[in-house]
Structure formats: structure tokens, C-alpha cells
ModelCIF file with pLDDT and N, C-alpha, C, O atoms, coordinates in Angstrom:
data_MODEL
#
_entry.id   MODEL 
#
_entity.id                         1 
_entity.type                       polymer 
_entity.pdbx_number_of_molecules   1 
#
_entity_poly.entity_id                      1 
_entity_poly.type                           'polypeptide(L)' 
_entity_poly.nstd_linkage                   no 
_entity_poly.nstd_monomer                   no 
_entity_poly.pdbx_seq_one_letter_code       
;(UNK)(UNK)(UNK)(UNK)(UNK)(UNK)(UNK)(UNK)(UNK)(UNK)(UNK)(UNK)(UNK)(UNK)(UNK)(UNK)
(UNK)(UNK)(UNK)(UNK)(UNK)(UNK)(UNK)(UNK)(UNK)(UNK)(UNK)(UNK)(UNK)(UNK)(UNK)(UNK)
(UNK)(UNK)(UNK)(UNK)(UNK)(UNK)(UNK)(UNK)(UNK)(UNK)(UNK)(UNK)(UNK)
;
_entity_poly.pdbx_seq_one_letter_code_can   XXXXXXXXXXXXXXXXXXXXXXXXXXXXXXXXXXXXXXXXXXXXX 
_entity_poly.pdbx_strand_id                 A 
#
loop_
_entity_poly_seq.entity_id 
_entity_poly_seq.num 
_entity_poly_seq.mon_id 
_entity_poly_seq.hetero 
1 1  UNK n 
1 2  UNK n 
1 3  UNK n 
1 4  UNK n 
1 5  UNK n 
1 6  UNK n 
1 7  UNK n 
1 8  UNK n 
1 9  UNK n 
1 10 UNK n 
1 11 UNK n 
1 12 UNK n 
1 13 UNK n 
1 14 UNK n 
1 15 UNK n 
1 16 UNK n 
1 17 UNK n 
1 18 UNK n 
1 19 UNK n 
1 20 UNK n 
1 21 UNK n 
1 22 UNK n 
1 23 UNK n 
1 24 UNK n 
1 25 UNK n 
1 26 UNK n 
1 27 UNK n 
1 28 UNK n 
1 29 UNK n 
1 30 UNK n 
1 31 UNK n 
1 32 UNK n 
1 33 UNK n 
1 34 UNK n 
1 35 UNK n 
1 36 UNK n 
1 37 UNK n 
1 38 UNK n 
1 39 UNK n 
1 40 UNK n 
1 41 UNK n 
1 42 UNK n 
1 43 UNK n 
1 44 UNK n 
1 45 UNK n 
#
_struct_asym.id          A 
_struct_asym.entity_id   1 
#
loop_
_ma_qa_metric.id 
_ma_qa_metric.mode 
_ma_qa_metric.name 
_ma_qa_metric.software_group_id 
_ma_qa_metric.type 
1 global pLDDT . pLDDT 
2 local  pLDDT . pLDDT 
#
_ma_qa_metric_global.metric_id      1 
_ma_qa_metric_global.metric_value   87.42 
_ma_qa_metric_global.model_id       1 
_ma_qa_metric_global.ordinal_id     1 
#
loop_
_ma_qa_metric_local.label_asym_id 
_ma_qa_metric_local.label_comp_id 
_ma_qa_metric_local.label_seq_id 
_ma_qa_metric_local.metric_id 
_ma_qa_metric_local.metric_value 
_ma_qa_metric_local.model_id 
_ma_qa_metric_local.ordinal_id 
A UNK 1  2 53.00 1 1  
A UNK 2  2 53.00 1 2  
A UNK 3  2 58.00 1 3  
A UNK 4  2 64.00 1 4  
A UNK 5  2 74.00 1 5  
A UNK 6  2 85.00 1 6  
A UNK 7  2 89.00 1 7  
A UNK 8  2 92.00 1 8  
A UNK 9  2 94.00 1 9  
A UNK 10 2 94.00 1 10 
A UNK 11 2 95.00 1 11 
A UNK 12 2 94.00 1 12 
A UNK 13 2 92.00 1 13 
A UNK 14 2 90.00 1 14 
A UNK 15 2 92.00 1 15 
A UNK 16 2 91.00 1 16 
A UNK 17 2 93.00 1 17 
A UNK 18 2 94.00 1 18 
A UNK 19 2 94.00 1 19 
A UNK 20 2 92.00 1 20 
A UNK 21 2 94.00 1 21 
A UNK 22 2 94.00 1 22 
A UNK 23 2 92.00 1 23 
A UNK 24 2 91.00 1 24 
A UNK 25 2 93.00 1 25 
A UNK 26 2 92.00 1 26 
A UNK 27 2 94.00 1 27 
A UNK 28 2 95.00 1 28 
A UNK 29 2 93.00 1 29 
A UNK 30 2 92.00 1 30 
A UNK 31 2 94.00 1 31 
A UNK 32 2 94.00 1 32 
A UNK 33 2 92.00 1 33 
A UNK 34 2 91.00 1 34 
A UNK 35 2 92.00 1 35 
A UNK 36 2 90.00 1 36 
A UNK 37 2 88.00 1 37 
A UNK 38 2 85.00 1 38 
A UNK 39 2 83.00 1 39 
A UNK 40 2 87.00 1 40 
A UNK 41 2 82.00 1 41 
A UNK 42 2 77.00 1 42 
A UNK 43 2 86.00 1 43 
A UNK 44 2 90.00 1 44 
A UNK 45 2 90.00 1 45 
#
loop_
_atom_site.group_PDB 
_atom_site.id 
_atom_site.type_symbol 
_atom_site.label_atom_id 
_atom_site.label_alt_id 
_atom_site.label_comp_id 
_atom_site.label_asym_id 
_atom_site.label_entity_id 
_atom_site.label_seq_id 
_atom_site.pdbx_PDB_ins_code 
_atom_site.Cartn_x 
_atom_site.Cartn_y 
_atom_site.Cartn_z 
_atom_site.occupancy 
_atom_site.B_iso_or_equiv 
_atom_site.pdbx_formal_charge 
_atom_site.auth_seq_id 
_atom_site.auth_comp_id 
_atom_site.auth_asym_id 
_atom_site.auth_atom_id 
_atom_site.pdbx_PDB_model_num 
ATOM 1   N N  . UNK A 1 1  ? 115.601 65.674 49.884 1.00 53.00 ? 1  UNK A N  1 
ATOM 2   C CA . UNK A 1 1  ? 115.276 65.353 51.275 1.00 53.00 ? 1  UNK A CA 1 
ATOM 3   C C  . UNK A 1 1  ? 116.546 65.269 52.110 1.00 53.00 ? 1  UNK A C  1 
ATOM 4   O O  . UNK A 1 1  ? 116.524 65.884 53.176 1.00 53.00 ? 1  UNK A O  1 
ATOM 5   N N  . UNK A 1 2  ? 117.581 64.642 51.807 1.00 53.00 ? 2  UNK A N  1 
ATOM 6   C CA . UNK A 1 2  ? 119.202 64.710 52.410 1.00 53.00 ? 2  UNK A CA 1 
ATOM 7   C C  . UNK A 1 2  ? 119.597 65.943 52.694 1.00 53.00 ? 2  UNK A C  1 
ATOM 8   O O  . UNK A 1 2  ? 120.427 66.121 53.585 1.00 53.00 ? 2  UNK A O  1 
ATOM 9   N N  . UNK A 1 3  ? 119.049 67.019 51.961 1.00 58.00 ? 3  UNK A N  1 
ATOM 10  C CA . UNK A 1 3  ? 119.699 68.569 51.942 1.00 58.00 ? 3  UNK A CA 1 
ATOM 11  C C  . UNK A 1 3  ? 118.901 69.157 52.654 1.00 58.00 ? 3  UNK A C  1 
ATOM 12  O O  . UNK A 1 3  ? 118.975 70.381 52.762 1.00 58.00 ? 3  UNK A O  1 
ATOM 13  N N  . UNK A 1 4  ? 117.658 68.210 53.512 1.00 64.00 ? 4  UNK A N  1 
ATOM 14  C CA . UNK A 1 4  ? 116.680 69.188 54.633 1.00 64.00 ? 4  UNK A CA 1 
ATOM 15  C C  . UNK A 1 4  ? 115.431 69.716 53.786 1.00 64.00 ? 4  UNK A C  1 
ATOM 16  O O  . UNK A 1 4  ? 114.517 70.215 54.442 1.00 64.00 ? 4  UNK A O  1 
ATOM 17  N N  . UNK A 1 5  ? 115.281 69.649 52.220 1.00 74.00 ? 5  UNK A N  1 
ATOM 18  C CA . UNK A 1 5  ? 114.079 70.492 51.763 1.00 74.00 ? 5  UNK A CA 1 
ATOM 19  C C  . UNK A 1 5  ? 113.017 70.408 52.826 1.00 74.00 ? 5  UNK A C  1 
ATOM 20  O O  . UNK A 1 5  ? 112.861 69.573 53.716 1.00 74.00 ? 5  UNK A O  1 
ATOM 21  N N  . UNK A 1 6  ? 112.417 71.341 52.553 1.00 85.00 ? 6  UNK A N  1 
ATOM 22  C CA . UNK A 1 6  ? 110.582 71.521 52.144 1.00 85.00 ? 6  UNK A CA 1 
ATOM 23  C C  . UNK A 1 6  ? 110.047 71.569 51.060 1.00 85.00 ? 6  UNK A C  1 
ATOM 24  O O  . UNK A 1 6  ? 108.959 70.995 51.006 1.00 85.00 ? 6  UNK A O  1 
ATOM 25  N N  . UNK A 1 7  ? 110.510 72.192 49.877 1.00 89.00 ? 7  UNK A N  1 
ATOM 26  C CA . UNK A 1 7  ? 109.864 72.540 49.125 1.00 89.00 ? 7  UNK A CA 1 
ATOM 27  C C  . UNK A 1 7  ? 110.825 71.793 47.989 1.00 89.00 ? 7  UNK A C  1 
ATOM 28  O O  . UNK A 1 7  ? 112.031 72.039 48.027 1.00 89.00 ? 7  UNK A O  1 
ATOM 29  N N  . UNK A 1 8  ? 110.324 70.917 47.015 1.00 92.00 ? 8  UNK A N  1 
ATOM 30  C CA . UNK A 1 8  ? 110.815 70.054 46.553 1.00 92.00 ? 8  UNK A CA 1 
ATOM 31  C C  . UNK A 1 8  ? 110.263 70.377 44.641 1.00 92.00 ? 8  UNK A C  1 
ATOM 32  O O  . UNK A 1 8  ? 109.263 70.925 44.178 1.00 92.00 ? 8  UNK A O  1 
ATOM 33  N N  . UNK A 1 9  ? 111.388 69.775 44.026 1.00 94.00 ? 9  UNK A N  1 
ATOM 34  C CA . UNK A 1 9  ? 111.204 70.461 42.638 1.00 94.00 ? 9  UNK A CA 1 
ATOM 35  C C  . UNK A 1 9  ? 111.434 69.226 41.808 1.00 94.00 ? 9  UNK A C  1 
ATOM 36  O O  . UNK A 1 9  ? 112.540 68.687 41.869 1.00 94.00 ? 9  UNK A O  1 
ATOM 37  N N  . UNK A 1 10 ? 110.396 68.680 40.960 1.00 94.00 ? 10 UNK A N  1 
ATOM 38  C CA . UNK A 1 10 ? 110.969 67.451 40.652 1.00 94.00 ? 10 UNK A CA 1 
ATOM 39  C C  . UNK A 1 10 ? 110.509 67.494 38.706 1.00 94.00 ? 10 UNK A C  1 
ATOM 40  O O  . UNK A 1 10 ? 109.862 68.319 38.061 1.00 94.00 ? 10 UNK A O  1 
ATOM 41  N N  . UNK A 1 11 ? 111.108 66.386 38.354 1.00 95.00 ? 11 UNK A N  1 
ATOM 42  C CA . UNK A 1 11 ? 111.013 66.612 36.479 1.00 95.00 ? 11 UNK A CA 1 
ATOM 43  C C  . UNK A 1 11 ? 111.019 65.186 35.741 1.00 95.00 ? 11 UNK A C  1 
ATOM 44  O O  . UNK A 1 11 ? 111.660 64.155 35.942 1.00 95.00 ? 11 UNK A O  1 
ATOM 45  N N  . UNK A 1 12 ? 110.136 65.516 34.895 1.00 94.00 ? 12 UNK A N  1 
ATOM 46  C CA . UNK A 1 12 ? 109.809 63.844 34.304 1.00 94.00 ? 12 UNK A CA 1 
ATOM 47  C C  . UNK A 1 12 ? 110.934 63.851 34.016 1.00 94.00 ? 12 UNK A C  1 
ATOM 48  O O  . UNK A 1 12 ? 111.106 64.902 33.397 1.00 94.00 ? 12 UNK A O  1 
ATOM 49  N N  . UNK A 1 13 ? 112.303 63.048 34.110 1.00 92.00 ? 13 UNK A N  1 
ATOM 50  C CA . UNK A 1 13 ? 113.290 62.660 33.372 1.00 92.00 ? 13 UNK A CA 1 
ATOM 51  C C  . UNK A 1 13 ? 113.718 61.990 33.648 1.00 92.00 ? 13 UNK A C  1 
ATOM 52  O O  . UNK A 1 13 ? 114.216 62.395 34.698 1.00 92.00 ? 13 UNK A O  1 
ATOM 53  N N  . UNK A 1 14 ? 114.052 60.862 33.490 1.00 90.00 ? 14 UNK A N  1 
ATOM 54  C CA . UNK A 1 14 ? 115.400 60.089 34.122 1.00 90.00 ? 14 UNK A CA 1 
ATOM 55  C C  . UNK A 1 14 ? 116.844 61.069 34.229 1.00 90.00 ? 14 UNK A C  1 
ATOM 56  O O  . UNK A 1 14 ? 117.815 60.661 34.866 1.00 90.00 ? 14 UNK A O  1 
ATOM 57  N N  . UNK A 1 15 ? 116.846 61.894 33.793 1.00 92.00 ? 15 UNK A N  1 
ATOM 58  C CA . UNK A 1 15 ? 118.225 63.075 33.732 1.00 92.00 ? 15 UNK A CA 1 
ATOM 59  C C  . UNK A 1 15 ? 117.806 63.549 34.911 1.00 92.00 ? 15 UNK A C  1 
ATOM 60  O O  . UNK A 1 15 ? 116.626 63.661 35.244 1.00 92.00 ? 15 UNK A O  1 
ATOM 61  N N  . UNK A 1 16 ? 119.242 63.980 35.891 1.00 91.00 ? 16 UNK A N  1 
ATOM 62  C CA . UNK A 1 16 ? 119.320 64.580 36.948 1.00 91.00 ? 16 UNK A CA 1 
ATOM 63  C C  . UNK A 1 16 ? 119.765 65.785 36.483 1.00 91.00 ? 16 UNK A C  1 
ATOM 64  O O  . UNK A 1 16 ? 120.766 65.911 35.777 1.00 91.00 ? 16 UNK A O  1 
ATOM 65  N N  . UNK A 1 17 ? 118.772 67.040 37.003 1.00 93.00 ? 17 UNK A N  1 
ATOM 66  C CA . UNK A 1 17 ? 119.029 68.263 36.497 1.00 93.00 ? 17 UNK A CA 1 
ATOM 67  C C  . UNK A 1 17 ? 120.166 68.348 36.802 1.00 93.00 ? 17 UNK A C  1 
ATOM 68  O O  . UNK A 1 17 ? 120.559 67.528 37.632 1.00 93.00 ? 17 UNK A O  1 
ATOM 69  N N  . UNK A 1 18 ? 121.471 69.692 36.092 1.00 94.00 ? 18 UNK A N  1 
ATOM 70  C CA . UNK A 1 18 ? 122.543 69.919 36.965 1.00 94.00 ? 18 UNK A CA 1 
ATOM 71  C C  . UNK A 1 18 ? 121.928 71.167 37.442 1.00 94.00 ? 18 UNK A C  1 
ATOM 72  O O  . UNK A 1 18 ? 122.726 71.932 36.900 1.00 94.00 ? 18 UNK A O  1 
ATOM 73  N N  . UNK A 1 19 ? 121.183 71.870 37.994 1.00 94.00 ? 19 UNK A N  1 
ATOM 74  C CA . UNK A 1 19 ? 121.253 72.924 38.741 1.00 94.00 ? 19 UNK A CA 1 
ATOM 75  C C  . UNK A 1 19 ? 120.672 72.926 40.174 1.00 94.00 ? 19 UNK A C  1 
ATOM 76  O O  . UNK A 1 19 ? 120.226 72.050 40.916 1.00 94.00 ? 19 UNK A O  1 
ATOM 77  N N  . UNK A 1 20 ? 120.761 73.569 40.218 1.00 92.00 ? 20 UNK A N  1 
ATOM 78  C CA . UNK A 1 20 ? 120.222 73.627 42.191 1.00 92.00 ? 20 UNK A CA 1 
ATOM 79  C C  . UNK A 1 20 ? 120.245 74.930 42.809 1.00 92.00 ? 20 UNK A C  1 
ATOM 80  O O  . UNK A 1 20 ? 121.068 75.774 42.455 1.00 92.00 ? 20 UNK A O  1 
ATOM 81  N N  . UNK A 1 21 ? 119.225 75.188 43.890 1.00 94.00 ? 21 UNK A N  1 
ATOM 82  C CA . UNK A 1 21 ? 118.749 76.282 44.185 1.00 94.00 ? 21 UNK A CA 1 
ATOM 83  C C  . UNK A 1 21 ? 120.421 76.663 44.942 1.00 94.00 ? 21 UNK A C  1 
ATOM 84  O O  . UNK A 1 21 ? 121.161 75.730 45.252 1.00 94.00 ? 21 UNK A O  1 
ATOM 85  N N  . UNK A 1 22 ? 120.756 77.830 45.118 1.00 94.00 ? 22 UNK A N  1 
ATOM 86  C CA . UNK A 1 22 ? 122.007 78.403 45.705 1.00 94.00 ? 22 UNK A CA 1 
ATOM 87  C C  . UNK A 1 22 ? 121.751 78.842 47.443 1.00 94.00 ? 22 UNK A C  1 
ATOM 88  O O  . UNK A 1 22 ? 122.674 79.097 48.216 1.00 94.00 ? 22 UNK A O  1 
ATOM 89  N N  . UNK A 1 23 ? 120.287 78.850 47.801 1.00 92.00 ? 23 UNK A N  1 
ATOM 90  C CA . UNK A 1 23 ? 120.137 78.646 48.928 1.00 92.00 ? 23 UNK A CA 1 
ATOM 91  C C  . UNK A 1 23 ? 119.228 78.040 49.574 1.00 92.00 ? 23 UNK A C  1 
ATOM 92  O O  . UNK A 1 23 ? 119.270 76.831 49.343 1.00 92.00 ? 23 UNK A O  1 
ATOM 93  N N  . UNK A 1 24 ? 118.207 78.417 50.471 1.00 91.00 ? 24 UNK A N  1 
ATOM 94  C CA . UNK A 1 24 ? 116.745 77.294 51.177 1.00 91.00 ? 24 UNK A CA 1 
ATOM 95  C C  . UNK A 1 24 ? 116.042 77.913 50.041 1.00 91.00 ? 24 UNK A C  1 
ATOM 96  O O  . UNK A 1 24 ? 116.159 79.098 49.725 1.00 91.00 ? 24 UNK A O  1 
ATOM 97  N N  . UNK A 1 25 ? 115.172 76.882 49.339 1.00 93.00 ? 25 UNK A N  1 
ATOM 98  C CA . UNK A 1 25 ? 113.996 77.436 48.418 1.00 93.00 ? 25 UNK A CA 1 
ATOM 99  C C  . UNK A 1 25 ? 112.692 77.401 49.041 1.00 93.00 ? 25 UNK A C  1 
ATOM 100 O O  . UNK A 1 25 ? 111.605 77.508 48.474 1.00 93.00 ? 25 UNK A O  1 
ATOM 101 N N  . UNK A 1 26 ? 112.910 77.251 50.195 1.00 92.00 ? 26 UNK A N  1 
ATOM 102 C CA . UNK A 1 26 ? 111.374 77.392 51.123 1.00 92.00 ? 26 UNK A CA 1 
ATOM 103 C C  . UNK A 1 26 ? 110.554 78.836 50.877 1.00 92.00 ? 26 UNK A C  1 
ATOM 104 O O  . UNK A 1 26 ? 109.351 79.024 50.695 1.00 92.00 ? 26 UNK A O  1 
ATOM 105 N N  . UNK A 1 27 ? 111.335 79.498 50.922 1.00 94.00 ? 27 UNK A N  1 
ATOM 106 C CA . UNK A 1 27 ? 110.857 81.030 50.570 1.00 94.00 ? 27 UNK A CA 1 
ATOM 107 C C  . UNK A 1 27 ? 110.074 80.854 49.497 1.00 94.00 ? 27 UNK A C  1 
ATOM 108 O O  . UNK A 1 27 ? 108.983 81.271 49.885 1.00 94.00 ? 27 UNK A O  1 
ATOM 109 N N  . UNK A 1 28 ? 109.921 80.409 48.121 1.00 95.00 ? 28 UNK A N  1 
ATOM 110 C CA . UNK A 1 28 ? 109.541 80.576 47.171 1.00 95.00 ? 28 UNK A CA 1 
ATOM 111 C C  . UNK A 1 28 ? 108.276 79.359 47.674 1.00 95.00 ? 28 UNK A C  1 
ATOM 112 O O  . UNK A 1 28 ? 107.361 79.488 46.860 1.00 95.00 ? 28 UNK A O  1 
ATOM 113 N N  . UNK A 1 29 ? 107.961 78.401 48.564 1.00 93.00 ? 29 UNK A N  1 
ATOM 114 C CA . UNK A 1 29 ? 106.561 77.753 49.136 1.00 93.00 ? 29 UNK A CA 1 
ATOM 115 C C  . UNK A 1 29 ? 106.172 78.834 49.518 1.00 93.00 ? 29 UNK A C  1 
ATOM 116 O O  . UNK A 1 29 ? 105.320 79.330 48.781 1.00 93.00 ? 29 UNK A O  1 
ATOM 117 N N  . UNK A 1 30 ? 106.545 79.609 50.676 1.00 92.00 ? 30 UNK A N  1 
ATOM 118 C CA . UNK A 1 30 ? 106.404 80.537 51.549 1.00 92.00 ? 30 UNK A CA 1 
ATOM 119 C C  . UNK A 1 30 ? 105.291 81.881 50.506 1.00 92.00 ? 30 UNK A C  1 
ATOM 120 O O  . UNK A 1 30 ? 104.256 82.256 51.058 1.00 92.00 ? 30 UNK A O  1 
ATOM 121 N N  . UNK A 1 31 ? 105.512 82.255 49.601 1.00 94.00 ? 31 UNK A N  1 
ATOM 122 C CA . UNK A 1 31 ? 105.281 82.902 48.775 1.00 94.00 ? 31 UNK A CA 1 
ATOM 123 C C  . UNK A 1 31 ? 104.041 82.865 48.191 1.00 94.00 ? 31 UNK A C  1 
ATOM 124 O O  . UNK A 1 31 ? 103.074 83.628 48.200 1.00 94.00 ? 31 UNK A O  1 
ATOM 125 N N  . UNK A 1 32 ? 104.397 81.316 47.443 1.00 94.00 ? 32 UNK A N  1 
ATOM 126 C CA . UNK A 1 32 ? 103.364 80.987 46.535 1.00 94.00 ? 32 UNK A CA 1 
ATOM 127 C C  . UNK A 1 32 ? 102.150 80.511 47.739 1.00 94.00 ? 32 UNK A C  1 
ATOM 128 O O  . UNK A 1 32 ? 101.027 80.791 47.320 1.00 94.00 ? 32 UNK A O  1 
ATOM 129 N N  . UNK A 1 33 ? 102.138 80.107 48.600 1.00 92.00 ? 33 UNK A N  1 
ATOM 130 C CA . UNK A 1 33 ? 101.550 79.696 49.465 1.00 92.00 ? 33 UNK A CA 1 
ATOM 131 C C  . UNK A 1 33 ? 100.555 80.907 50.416 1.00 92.00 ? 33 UNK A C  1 
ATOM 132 O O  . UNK A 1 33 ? 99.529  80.688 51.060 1.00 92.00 ? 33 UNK A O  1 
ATOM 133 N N  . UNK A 1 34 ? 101.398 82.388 50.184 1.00 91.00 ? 34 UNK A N  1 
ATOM 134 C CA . UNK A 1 34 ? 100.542 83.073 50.591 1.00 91.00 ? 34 UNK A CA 1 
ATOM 135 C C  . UNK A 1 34 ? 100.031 83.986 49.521 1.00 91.00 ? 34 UNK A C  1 
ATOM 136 O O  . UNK A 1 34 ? 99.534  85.078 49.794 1.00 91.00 ? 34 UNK A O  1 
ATOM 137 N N  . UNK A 1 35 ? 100.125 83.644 48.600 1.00 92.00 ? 35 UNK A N  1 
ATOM 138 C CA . UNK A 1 35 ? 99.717  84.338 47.330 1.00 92.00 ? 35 UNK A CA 1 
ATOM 139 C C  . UNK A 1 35 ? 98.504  83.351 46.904 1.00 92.00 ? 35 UNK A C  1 
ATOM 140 O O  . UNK A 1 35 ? 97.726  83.919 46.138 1.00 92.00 ? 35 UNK A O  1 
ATOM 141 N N  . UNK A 1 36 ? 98.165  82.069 47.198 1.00 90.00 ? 36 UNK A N  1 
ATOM 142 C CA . UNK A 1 36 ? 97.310  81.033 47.002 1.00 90.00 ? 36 UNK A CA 1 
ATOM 143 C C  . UNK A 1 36 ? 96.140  81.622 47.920 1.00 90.00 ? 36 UNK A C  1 
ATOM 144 O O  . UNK A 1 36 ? 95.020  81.558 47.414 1.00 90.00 ? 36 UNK A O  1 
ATOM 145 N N  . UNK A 1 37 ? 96.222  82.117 49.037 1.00 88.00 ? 37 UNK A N  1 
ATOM 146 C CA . UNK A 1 37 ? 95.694  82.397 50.133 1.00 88.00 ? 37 UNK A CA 1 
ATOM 147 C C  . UNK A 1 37 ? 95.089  83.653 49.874 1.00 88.00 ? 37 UNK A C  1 
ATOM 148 O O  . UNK A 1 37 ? 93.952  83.863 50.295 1.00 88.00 ? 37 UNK A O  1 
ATOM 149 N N  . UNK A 1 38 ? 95.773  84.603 49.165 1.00 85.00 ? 38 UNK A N  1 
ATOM 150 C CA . UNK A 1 38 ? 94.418  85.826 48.781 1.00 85.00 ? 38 UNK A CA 1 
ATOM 151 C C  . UNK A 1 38 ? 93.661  85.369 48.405 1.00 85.00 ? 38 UNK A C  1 
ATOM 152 O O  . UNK A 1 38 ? 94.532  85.342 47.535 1.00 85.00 ? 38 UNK A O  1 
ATOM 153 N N  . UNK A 1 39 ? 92.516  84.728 47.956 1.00 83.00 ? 39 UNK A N  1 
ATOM 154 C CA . UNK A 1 39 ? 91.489  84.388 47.600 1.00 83.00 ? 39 UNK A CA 1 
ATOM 155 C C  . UNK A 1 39 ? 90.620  84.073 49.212 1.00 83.00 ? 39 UNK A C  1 
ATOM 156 O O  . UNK A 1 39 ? 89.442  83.951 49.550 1.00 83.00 ? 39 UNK A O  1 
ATOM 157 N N  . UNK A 1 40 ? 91.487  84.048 49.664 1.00 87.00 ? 40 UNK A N  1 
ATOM 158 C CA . UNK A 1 40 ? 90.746  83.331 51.083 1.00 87.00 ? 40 UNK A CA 1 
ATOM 159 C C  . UNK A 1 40 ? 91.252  85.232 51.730 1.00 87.00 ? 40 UNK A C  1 
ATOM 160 O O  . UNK A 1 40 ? 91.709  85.178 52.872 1.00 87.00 ? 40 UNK A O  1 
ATOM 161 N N  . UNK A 1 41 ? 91.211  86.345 51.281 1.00 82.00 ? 41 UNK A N  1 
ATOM 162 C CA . UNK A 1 41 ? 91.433  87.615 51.823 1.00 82.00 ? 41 UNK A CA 1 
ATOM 163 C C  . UNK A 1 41 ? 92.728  87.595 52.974 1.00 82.00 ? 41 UNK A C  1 
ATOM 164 O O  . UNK A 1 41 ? 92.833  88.379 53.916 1.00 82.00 ? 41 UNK A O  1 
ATOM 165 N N  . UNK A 1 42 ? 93.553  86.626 52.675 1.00 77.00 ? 42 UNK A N  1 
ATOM 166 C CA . UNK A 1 42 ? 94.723  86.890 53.511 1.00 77.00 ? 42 UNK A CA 1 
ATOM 167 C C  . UNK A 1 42 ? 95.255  88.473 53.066 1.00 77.00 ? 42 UNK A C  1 
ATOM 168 O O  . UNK A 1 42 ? 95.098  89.083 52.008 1.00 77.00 ? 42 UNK A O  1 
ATOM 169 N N  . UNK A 1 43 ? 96.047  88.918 54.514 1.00 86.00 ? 43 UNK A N  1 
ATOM 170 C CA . UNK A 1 43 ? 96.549  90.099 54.365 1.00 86.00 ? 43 UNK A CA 1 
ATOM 171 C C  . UNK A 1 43 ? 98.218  90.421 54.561 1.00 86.00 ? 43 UNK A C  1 
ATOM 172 O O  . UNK A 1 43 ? 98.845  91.479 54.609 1.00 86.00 ? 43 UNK A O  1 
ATOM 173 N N  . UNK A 1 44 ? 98.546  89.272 54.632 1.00 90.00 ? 44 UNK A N  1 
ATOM 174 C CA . UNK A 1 44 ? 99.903  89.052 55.078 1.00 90.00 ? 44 UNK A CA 1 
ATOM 175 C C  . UNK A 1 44 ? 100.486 89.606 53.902 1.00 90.00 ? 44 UNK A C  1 
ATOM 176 O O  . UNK A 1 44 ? 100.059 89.414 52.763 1.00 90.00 ? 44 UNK A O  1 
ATOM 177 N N  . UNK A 1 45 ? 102.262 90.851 54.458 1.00 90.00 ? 45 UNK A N  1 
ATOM 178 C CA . UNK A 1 45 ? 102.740 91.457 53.197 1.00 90.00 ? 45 UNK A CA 1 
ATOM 179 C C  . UNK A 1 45 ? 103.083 90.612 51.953 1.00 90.00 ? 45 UNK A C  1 
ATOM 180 O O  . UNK A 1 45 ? 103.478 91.161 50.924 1.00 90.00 ? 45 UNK A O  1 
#
């Protein structure tokens, strides 16, 4: 949330992953979000 997300990635652990997305991972909501949506005949590329 400090780094601005939207789209947020979280893991049963008490361990803080060391990796991190290298840029906005909104794209990958963006995606799955309209790929959720064919079922509803979205046509978006």
C-alpha cells in the first residue's frame, strides 16, 4: 500500500518474501479481470 498498489500479493508466512514485482503489477488485475469477464461475452482485446 506505501508503494501505491492496486493489486496486492500476499502469503501465509510470517517470512517477508524477498522479491517484488520490477514494475506496476496492476496490469496483471487488468488482465485477469478481463479474462474473468469473458464469460459475461466481454470483447475487449
Amino acid at each position: 500500500t506505501d508503494r501505491g498498489r492496486r493489486f496486492f500479493v500476499e502469503f501465509e508466512t510470517d517470512e517477508a518474501c524477498p522479491l517484488d514485482f520490477l514494475d506496476d503489477p496492476t496490469i496483471v488485475l487488468f488482465f485477469a479481470s478481463w479474462a474473468f469477464s469473458v464469460q459475461f461475452g466481454a470483447m475487449h482485446e
